[in-house]
Every structure is written in C-alpha cells, then in structure tokens.
PDB file of N, CA and C in Angstrom:
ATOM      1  N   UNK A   1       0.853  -1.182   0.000  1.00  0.00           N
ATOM      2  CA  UNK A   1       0.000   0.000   0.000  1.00  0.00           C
ATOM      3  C   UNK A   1       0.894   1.238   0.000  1.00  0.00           C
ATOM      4  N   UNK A   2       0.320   1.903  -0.577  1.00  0.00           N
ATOM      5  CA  UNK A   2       1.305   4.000  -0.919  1.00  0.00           C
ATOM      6  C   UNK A   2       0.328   4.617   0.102  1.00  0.00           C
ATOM      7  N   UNK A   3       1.282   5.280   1.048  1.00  0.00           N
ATOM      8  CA  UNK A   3       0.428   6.406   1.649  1.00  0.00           C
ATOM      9  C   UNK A   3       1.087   7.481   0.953  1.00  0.00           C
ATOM     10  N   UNK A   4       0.664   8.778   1.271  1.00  0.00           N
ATOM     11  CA  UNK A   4       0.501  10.202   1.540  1.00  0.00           C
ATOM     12  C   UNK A   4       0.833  11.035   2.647  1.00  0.00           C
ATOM     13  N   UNK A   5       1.576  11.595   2.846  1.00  0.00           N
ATOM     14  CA  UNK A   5       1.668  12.101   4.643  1.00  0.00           C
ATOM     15  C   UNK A   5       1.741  13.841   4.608  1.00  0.00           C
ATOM     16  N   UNK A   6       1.151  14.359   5.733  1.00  0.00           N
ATOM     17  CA  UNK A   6       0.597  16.029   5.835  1.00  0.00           C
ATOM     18  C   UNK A   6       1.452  16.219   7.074  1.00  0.00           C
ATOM     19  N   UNK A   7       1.976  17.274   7.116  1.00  0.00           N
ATOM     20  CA  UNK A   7       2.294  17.820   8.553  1.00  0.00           C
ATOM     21  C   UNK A   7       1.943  18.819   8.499  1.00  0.00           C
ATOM     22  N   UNK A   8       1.538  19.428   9.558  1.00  0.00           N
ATOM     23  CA  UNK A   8       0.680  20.513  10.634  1.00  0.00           C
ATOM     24  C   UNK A   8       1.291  20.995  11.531  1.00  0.00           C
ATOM     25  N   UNK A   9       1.287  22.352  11.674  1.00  0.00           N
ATOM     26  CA  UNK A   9       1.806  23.147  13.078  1.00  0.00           C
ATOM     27  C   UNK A   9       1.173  23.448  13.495  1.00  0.00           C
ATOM     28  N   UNK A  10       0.755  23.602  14.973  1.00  0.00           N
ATOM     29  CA  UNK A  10       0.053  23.892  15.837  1.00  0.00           C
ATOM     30  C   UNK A  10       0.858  24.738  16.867  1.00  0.00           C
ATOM     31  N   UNK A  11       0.519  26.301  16.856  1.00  0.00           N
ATOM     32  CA  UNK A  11       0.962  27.267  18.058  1.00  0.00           C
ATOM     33  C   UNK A  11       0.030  26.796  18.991  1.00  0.00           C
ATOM     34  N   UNK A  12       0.970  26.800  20.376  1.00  0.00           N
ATOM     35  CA  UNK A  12       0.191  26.969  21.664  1.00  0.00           C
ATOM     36  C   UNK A  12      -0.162  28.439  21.688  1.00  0.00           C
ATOM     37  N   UNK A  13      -1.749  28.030  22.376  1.00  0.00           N
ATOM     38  CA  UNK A  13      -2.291  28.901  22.505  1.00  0.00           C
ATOM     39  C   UNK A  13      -2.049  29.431  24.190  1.00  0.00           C
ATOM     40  N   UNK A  14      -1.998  30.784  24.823  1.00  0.00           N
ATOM     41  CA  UNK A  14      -2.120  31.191  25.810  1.00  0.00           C
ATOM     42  C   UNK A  14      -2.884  30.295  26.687  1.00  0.00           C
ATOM     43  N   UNK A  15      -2.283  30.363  28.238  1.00  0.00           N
ATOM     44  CA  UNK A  15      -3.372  29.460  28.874  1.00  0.00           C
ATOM     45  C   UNK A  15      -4.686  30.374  29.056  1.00  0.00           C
ATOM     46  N   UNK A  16      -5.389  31.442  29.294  1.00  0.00           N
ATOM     47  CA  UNK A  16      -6.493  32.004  28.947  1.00  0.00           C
ATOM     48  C   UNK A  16      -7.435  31.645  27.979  1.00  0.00           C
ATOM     49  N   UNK A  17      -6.764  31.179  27.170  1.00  0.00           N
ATOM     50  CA  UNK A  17      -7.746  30.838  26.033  1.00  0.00           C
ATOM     51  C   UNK A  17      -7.359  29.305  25.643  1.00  0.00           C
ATOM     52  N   UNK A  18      -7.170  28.789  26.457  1.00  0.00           N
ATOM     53  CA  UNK A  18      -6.733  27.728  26.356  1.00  0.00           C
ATOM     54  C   UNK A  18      -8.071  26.454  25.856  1.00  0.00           C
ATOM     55  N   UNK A  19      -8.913  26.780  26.342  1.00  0.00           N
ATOM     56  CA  UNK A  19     -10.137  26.001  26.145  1.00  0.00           C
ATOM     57  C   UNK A  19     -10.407  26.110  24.466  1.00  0.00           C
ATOM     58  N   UNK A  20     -10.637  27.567  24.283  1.00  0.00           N
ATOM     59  CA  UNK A  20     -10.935  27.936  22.208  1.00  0.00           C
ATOM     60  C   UNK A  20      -9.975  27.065  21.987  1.00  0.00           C
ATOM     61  N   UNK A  21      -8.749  27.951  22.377  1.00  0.00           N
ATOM     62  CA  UNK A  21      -7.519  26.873  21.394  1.00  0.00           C
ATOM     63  C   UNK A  21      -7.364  24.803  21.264  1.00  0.00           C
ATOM     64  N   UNK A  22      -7.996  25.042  22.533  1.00  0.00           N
ATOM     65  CA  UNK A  22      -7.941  23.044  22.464  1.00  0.00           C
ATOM     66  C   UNK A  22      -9.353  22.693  21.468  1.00  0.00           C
ATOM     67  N   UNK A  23     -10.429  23.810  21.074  1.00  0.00           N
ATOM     68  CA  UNK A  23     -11.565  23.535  20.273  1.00  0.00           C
ATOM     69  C   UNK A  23     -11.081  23.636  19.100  1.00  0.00           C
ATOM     70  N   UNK A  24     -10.237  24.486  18.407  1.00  0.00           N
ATOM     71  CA  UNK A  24     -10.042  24.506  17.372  1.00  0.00           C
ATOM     72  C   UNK A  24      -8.649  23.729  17.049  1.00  0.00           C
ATOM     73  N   UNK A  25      -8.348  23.168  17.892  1.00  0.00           N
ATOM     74  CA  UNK A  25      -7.510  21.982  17.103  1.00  0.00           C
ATOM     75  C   UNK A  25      -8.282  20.485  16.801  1.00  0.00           C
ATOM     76  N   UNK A  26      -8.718  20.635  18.146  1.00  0.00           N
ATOM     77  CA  UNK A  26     -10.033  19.172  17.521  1.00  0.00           C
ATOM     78  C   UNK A  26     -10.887  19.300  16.477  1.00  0.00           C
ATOM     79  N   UNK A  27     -11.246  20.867  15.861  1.00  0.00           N
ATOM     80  CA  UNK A  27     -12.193  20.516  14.422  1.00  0.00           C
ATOM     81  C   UNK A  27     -11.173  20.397  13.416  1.00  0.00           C
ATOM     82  N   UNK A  28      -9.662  21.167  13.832  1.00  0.00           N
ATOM     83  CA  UNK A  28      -8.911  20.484  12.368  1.00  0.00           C
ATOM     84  C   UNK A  28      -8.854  19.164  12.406  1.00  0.00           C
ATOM     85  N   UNK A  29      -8.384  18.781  13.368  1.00  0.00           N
ATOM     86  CA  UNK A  29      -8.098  17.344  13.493  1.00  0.00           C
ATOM     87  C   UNK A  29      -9.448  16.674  12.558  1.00  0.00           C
ATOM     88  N   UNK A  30     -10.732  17.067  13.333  1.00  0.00           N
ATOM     89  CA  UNK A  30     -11.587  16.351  13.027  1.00  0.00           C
ATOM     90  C   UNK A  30     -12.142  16.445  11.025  1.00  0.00           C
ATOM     91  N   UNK A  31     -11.610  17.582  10.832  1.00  0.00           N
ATOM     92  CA  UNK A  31     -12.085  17.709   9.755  1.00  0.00           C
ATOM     93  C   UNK A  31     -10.814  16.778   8.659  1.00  0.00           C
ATOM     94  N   UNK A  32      -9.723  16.971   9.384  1.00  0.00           N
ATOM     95  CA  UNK A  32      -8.863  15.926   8.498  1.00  0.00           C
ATOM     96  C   UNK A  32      -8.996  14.565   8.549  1.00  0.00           C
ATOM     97  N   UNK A  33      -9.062  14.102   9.895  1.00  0.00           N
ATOM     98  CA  UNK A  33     -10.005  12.423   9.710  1.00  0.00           C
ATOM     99  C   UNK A  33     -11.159  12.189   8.577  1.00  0.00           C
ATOM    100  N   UNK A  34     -12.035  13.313   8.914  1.00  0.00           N
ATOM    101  CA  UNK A  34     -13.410  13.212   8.151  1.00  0.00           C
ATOM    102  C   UNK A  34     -12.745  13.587   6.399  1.00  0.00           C
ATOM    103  N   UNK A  35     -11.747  13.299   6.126  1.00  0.00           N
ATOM    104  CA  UNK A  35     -10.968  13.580   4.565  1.00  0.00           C
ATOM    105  C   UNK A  35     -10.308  12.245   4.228  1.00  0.00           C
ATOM    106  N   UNK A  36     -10.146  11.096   5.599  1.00  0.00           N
ATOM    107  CA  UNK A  36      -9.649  10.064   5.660  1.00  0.00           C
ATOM    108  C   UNK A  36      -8.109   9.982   6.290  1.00  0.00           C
ATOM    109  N   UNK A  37      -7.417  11.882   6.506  1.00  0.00           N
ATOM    110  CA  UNK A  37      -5.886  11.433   7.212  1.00  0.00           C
ATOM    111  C   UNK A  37      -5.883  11.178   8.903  1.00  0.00           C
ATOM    112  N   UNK A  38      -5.284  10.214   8.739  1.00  0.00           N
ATOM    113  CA  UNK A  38      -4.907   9.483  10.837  1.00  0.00           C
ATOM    114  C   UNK A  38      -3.678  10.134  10.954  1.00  0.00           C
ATOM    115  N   UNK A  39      -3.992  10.606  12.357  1.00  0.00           N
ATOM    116  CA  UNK A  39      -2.598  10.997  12.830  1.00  0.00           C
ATOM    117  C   UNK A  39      -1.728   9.941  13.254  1.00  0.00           C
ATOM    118  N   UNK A  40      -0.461  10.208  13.105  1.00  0.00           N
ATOM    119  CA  UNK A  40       0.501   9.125  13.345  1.00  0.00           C
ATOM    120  C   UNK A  40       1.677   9.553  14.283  1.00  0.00           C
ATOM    121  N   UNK A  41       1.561  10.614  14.449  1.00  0.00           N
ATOM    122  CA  UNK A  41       2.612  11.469  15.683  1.00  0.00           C
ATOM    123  C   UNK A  41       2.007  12.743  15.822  1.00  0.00           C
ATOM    124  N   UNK A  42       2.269  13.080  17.144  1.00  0.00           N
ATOM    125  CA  UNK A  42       2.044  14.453  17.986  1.00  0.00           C
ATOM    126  C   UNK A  42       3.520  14.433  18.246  1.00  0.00           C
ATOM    127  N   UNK A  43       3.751  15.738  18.102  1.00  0.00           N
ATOM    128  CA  UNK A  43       4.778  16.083  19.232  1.00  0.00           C
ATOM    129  C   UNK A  43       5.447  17.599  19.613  1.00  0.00           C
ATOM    130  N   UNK A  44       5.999  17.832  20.912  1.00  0.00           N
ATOM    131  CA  UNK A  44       6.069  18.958  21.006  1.00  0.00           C
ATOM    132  C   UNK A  44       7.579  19.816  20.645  1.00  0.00           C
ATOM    133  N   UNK A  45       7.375  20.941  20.260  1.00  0.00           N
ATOM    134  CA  UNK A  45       8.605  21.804  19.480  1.00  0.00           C
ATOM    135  C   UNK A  45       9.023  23.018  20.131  1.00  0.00           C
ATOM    136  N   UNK A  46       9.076  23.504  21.395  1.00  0.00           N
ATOM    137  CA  UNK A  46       9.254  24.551  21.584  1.00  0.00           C
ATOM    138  C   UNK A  46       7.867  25.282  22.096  1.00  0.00           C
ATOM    139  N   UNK A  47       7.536  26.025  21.028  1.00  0.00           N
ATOM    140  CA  UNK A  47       6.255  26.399  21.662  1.00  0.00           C
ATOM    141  C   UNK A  47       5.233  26.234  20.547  1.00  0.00           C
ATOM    142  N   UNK A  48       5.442  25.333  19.467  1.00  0.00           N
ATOM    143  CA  UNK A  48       4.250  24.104  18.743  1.00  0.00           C
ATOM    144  C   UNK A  48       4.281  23.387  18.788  1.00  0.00           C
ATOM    145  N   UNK A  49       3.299  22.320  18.466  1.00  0.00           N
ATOM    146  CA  UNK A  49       3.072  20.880  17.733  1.00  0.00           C
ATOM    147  C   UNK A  49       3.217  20.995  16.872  1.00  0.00           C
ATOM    148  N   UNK A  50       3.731  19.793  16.524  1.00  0.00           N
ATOM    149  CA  UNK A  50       3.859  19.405  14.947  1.00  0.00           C
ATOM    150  C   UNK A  50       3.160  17.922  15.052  1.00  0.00           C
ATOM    151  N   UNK A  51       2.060  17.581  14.437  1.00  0.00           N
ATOM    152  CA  UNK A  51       1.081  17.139  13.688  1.00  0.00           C
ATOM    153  C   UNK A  51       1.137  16.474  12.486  1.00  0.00           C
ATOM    154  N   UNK A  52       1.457  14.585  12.684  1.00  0.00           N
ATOM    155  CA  UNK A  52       1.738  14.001  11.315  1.00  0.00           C
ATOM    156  C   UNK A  52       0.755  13.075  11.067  1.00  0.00           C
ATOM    157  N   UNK A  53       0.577  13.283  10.000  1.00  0.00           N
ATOM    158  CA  UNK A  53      -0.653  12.254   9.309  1.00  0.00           C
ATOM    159  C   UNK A  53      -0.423  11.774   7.945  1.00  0.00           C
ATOM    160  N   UNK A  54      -1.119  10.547   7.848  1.00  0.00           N
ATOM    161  CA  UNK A  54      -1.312   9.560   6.954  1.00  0.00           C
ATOM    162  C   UNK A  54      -2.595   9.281   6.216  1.00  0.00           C
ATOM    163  N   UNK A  55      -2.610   8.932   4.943  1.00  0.00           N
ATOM    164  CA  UNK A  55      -3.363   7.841   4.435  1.00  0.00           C
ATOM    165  C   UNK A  55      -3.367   7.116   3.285  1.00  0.00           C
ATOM    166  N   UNK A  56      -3.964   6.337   2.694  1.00  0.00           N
ATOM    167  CA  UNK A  56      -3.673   5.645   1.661  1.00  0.00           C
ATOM    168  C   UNK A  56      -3.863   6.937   0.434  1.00  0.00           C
ATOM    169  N   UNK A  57      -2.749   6.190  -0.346  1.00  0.00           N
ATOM    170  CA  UNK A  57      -2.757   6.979  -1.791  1.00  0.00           C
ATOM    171  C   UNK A  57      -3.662   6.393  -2.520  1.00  0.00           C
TER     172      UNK A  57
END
C-alpha cells in the first residue's frame, strides 16, 4: 500500500484561552479524519506541535 503524509503546526495557545484553542484543534483534526488522514505522531517543538498524518494513496 502508498500512503501520503501532511504535517501541521500547531501554536500553543495562551493558557487564557486555552479552552478555544484546544476547540479549534479538535475541528482540524476532526475535519482531516473526516478527509480520511490518521494521525501518526504528535509532538512537542518549543512552543508548537507538529502534527503528522497519513493515508492511503
């Protein structure tokens, strides 16, 4: 099988707004599942994520 792979940055958001910011990473997330890509690593960079995903070609 051929995958495809996306990476994503994600700034931390302030802790104040910490709640929006954890909402709007779950609709990207969610909207990239709902396209068919799985994430395959989180991890942290300083002061982002970086965000890797997969799926079949």
């Amino acid at each position: 099988m051929r995958w495809e792979y996306k990476v994503i940055i994600l700034k931390l958001g302030t802790f104040s707004n910490a709640e929006e910011h954890s909402r709007q990473i779950e609709e990207q997330m969610n909207q990239l599942g709902a396209t068919g890509w799985e994430l395959v690593s989180f991890m942290l960079m300083s002061t982002k994520y970086r965000a890797i995903f997969k799926r079949a070609k």
